[in-house]
PDB file of N, CA and C in Angstrom:
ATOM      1  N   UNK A   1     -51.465  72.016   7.134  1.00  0.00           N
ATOM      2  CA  UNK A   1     -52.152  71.298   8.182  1.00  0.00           C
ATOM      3  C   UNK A   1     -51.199  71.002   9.338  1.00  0.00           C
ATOM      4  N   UNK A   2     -51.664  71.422  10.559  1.00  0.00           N
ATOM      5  CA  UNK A   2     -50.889  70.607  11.809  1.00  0.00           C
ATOM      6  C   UNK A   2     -51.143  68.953  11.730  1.00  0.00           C
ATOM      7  N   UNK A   3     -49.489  68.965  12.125  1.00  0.00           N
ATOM      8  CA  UNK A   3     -49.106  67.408  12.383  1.00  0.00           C
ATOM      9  C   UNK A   3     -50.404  66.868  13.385  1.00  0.00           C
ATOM     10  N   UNK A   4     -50.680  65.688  13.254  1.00  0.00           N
ATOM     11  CA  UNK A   4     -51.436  65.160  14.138  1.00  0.00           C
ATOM     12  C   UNK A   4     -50.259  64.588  15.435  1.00  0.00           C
ATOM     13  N   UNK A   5     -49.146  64.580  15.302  1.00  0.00           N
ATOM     14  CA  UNK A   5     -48.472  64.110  16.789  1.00  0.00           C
ATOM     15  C   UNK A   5     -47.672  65.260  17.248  1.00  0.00           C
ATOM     16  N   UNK A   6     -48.532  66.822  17.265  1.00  0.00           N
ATOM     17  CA  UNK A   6     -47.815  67.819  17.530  1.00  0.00           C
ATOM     18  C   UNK A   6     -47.438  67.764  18.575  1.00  0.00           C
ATOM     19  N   UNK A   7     -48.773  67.118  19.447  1.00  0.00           N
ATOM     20  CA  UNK A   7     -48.969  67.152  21.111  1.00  0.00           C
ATOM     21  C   UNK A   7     -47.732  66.237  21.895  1.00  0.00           C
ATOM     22  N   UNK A   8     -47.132  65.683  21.010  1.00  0.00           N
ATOM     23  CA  UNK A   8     -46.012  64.462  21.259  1.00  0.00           C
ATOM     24  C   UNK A   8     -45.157  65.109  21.964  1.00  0.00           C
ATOM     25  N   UNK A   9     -43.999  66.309  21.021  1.00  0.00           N
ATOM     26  CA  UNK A   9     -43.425  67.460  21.194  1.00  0.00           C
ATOM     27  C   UNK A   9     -43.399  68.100  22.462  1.00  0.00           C
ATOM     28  N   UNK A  10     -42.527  67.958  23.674  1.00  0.00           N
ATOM     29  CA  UNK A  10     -42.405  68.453  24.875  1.00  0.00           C
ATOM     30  C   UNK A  10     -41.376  69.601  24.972  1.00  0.00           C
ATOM     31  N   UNK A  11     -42.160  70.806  25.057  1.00  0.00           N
ATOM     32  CA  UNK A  11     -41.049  72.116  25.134  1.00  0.00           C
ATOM     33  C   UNK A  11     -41.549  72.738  26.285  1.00  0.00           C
ATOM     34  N   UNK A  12     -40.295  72.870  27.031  1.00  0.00           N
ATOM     35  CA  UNK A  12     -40.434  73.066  28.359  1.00  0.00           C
ATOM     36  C   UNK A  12     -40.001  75.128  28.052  1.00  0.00           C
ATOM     37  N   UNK A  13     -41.545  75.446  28.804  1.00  0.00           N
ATOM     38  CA  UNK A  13     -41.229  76.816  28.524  1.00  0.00           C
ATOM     39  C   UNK A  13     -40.882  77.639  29.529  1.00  0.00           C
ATOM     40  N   UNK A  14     -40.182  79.024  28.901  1.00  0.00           N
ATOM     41  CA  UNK A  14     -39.493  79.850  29.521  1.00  0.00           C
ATOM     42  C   UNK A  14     -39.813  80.578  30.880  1.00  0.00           C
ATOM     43  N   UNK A  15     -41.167  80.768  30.833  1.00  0.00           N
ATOM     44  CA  UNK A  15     -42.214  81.810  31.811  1.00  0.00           C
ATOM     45  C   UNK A  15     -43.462  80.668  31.904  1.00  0.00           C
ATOM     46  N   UNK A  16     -43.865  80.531  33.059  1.00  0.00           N
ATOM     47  CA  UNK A  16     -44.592  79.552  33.341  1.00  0.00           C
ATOM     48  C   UNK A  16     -45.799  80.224  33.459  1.00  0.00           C
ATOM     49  N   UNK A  17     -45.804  81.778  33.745  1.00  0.00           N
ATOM     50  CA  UNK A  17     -46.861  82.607  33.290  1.00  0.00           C
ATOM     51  C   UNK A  17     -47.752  82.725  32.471  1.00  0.00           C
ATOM     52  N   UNK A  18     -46.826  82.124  30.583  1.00  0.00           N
ATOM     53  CA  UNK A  18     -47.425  82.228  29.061  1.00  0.00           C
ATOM     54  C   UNK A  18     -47.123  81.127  29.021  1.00  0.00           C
ATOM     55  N   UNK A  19     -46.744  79.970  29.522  1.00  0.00           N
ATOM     56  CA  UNK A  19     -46.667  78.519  29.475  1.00  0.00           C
ATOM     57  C   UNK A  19     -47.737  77.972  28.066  1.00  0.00           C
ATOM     58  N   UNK A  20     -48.865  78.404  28.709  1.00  0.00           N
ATOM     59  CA  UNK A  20     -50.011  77.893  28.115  1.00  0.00           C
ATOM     60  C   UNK A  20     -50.458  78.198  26.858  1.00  0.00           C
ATOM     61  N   UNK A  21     -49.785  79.584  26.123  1.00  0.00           N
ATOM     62  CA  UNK A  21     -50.490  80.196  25.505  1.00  0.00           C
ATOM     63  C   UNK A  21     -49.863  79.568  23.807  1.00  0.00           C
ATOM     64  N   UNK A  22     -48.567  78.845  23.912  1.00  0.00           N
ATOM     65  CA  UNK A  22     -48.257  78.080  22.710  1.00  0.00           C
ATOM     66  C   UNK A  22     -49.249  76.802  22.646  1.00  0.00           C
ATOM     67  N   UNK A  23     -48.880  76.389  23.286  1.00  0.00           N
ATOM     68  CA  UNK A  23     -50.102  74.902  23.213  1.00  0.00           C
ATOM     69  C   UNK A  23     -51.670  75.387  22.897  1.00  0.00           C
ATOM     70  N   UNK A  24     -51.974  76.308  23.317  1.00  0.00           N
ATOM     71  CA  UNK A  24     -53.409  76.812  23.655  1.00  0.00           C
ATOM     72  C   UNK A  24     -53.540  77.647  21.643  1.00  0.00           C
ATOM     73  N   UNK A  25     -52.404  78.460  21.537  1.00  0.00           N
ATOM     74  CA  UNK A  25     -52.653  78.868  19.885  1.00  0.00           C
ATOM     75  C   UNK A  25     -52.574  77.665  18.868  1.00  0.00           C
ATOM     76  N   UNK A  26     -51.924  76.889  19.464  1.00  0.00           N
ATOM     77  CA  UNK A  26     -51.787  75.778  18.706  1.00  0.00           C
ATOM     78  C   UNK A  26     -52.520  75.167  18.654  1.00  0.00           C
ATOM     79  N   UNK A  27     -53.720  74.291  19.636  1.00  0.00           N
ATOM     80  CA  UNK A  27     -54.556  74.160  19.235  1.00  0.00           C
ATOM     81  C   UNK A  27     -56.248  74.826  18.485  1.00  0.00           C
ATOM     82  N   UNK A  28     -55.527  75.843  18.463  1.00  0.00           N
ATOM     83  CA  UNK A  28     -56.641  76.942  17.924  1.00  0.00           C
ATOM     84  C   UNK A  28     -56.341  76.688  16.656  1.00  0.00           C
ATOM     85  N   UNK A  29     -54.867  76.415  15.662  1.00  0.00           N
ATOM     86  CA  UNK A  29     -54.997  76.724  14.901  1.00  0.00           C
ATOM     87  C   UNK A  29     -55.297  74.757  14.142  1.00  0.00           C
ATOM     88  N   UNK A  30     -55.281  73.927  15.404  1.00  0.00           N
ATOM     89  CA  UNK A  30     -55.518  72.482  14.938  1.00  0.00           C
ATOM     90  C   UNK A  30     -57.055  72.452  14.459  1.00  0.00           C
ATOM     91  N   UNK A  31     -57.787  73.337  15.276  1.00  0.00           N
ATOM     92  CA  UNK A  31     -58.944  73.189  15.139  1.00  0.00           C
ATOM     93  C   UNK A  31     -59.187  73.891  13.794  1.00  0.00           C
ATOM     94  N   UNK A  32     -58.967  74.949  13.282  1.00  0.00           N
ATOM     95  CA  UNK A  32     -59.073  75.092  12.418  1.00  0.00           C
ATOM     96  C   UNK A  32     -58.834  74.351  11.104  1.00  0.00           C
ATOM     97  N   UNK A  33     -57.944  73.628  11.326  1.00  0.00           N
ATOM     98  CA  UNK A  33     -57.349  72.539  10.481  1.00  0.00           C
ATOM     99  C   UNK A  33     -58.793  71.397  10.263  1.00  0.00           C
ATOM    100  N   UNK A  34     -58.781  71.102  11.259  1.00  0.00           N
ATOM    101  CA  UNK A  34     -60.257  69.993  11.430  1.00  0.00           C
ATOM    102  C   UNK A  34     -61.672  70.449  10.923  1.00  0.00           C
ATOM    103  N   UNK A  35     -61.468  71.872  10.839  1.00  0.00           N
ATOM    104  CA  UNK A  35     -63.035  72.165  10.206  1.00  0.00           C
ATOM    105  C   UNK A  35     -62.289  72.139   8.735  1.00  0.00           C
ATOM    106  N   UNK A  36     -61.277  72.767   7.786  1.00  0.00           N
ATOM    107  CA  UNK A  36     -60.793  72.144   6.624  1.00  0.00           C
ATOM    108  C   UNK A  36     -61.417  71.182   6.367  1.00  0.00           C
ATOM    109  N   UNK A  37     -60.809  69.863   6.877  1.00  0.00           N
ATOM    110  CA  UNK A  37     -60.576  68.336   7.025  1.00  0.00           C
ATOM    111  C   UNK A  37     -62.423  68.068   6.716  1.00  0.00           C
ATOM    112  N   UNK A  38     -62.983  68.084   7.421  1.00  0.00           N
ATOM    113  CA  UNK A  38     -64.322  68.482   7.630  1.00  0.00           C
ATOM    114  C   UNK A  38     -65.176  68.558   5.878  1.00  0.00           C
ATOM    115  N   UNK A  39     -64.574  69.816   6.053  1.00  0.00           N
ATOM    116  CA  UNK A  39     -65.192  70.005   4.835  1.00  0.00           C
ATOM    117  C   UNK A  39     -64.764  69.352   3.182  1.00  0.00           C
ATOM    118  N   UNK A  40     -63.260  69.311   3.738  1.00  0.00           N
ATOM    119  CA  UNK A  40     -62.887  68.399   2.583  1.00  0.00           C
ATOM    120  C   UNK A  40     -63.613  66.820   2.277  1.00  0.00           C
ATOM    121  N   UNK A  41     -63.650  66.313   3.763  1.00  0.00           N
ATOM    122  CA  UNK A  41     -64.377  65.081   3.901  1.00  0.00           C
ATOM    123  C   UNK A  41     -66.161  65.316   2.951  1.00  0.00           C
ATOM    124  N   UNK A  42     -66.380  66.536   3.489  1.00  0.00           N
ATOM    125  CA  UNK A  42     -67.898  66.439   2.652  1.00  0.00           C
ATOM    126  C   UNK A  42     -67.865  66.694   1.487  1.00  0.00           C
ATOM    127  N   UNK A  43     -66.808  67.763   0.955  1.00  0.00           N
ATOM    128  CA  UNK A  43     -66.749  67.921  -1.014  1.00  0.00           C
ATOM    129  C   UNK A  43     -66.053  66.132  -1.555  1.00  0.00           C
ATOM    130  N   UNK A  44     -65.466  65.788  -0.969  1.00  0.00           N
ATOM    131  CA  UNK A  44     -64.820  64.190  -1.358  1.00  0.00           C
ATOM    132  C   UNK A  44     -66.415  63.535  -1.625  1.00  0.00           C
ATOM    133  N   UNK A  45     -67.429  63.316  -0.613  1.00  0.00           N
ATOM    134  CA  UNK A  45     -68.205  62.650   0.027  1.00  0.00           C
ATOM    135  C   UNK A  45     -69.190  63.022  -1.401  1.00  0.00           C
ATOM    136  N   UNK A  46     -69.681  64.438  -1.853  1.00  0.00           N
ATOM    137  CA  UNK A  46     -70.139  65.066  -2.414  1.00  0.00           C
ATOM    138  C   UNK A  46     -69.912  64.756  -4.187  1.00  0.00           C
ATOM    139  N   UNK A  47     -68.363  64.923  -3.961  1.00  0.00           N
ATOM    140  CA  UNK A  47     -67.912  64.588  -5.422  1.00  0.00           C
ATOM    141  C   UNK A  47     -67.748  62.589  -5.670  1.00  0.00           C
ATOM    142  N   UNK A  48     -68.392  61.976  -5.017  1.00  0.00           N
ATOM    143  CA  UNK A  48     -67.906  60.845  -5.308  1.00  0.00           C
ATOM    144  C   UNK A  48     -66.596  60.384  -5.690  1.00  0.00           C
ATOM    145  N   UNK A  49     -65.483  60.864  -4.571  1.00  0.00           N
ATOM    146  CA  UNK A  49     -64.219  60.329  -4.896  1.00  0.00           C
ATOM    147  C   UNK A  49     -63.801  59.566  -4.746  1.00  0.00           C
ATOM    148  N   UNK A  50     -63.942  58.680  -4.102  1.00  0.00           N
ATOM    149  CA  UNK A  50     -64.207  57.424  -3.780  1.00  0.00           C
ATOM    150  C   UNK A  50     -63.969  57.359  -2.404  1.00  0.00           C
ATOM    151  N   UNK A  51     -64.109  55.214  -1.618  1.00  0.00           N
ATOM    152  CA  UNK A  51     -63.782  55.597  -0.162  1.00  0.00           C
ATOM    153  C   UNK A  51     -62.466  55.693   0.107  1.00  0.00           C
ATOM    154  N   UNK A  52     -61.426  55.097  -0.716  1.00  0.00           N
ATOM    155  CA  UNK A  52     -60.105  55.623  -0.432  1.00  0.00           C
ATOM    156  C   UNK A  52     -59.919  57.257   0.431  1.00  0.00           C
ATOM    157  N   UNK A  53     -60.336  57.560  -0.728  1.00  0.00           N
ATOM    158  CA  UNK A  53     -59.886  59.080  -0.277  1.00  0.00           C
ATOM    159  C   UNK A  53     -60.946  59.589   0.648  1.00  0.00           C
ATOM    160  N   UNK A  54     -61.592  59.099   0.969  1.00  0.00           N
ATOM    161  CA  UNK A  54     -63.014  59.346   2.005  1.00  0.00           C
ATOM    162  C   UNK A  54     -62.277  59.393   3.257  1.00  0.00           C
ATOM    163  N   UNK A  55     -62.049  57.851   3.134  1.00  0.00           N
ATOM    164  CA  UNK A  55     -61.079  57.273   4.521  1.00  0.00           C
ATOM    165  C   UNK A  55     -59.769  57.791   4.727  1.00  0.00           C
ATOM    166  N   UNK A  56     -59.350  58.597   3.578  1.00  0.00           N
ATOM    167  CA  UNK A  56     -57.712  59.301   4.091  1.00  0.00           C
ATOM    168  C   UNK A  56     -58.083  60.590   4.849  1.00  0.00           C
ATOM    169  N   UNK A  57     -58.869  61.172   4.634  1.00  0.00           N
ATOM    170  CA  UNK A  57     -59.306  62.758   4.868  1.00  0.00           C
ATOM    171  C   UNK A  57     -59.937  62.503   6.240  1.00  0.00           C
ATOM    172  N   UNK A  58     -60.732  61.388   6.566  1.00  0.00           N
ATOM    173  CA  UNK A  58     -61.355  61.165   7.356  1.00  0.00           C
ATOM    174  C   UNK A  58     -60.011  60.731   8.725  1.00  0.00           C
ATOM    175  N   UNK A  59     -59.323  60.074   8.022  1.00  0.00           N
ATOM    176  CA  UNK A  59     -58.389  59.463   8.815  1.00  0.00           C
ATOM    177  C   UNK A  59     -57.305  60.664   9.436  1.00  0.00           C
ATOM    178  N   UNK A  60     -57.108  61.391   8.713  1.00  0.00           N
ATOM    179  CA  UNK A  60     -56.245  63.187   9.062  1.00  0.00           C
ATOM    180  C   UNK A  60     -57.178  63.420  10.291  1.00  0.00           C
ATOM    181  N   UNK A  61     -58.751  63.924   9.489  1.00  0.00           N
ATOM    182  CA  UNK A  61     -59.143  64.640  10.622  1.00  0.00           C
ATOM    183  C   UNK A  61     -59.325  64.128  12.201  1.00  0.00           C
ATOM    184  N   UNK A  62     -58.962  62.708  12.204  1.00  0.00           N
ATOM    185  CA  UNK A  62     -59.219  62.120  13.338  1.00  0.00           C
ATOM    186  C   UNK A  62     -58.372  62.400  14.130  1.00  0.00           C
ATOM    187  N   UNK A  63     -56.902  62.311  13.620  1.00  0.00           N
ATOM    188  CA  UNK A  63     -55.688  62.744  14.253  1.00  0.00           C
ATOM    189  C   UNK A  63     -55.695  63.908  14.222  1.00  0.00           C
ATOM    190  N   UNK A  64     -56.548  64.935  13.861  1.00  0.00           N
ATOM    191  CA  UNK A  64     -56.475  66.166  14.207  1.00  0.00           C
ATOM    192  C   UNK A  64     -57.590  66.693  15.422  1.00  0.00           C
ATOM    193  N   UNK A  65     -58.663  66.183  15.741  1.00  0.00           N
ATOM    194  CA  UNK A  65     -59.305  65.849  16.114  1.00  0.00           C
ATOM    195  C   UNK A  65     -58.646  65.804  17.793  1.00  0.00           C
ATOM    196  N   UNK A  66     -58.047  64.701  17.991  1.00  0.00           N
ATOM    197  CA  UNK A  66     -56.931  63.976  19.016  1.00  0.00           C
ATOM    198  C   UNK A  66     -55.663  64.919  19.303  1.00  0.00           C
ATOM    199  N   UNK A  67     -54.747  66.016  18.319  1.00  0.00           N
ATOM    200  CA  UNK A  67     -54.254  66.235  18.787  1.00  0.00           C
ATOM    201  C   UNK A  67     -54.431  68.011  19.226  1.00  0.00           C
ATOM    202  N   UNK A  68     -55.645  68.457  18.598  1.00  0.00           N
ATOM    203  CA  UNK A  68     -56.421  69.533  19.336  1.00  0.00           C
ATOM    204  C   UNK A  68     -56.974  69.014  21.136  1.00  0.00           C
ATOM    205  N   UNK A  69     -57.818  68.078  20.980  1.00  0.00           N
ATOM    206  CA  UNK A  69     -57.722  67.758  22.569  1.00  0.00           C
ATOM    207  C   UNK A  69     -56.616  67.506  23.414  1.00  0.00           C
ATOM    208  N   UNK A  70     -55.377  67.090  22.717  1.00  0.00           N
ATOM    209  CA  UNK A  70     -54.070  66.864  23.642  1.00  0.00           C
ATOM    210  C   UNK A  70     -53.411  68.194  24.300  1.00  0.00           C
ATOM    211  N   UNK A  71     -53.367  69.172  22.935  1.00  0.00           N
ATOM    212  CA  UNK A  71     -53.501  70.731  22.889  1.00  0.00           C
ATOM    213  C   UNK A  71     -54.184  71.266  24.054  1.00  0.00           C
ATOM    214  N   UNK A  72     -55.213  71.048  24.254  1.00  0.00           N
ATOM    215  CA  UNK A  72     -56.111  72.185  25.036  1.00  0.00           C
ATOM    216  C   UNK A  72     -55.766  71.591  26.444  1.00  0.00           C
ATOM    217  N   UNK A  73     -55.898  70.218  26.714  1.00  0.00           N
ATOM    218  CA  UNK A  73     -55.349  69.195  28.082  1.00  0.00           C
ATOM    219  C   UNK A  73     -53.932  70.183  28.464  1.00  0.00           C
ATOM    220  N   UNK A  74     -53.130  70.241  27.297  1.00  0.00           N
ATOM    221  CA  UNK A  74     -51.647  70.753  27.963  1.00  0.00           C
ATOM    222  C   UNK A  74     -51.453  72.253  27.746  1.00  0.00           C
ATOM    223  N   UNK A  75     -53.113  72.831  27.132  1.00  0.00           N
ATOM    224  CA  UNK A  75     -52.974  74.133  27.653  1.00  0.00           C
ATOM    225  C   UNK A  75     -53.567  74.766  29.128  1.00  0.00           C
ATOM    226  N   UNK A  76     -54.312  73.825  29.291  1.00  0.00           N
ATOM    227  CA  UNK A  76     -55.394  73.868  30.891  1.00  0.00           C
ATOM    228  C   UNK A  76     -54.655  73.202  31.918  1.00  0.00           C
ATOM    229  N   UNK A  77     -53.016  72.070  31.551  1.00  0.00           N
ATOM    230  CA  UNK A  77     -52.298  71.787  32.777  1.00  0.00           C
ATOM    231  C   UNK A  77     -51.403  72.732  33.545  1.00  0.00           C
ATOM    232  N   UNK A  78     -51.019  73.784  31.979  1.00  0.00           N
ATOM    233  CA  UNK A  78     -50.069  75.143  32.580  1.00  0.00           C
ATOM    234  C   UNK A  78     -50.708  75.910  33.009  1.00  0.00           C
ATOM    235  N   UNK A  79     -52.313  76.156  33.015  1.00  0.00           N
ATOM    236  CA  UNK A  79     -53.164  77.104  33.684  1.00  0.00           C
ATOM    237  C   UNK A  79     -53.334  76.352  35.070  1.00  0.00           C
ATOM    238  N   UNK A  80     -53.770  75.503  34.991  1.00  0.00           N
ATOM    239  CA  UNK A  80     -53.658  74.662  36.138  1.00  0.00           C
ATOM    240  C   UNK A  80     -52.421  75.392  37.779  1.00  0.00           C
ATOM    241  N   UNK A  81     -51.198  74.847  36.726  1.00  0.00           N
ATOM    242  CA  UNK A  81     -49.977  75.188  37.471  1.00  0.00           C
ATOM    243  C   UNK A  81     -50.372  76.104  38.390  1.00  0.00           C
ATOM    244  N   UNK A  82     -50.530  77.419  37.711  1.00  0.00           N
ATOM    245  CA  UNK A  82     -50.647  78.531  38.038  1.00  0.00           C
ATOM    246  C   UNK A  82     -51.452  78.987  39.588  1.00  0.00           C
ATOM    247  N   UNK A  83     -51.925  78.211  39.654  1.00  0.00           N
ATOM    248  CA  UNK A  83     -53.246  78.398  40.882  1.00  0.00           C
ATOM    249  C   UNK A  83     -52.376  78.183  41.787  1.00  0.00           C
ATOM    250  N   UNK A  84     -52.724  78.764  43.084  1.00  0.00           N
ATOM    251  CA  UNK A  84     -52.012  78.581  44.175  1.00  0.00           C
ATOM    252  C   UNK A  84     -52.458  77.802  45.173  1.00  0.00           C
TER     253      UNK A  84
END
């Protein structure tokens, strides 16, 4: 699973050209993480595991959730750049 404070992480990149395209895979692959999360939340939900673990899974996907949108924000600011 991606960290939920990936988006924290400031790497100043090489080519301001592909700037975007780490942040931008990265949140591709957060999102993927969140449909996991997702579904884990509904087999938990499903299997009666209790709310502990309801609320932990739930609590991941939130921060995953948050740091896919931070992701895509700081993949659309290096596209941004780009415009003249």
């Amino acid at each position: 699973m991606t960290c939920a404070t990936v988006s924290a992480v400031a790497i100043v990149p090489e080519d301001p050209e592909t700037a975007h395209r780490m942040p931008a895979e990265m949140a591709t692959e957060t999102l993927l993480d969140l449909v996991a999360s997702a579904r884990a939340l509904e087999d938990a939900i499903i299997k009666d595991r209790g709310p502990a673990d309801v609320a932990r899974i739930r609590e991941t996907a939130m921060g995953q959730a948050e740091a896919y949108l931070d992701l895509t924000m700081q993949a659309a600011t290096h596209v941004r750049a780009l415009k003249p």
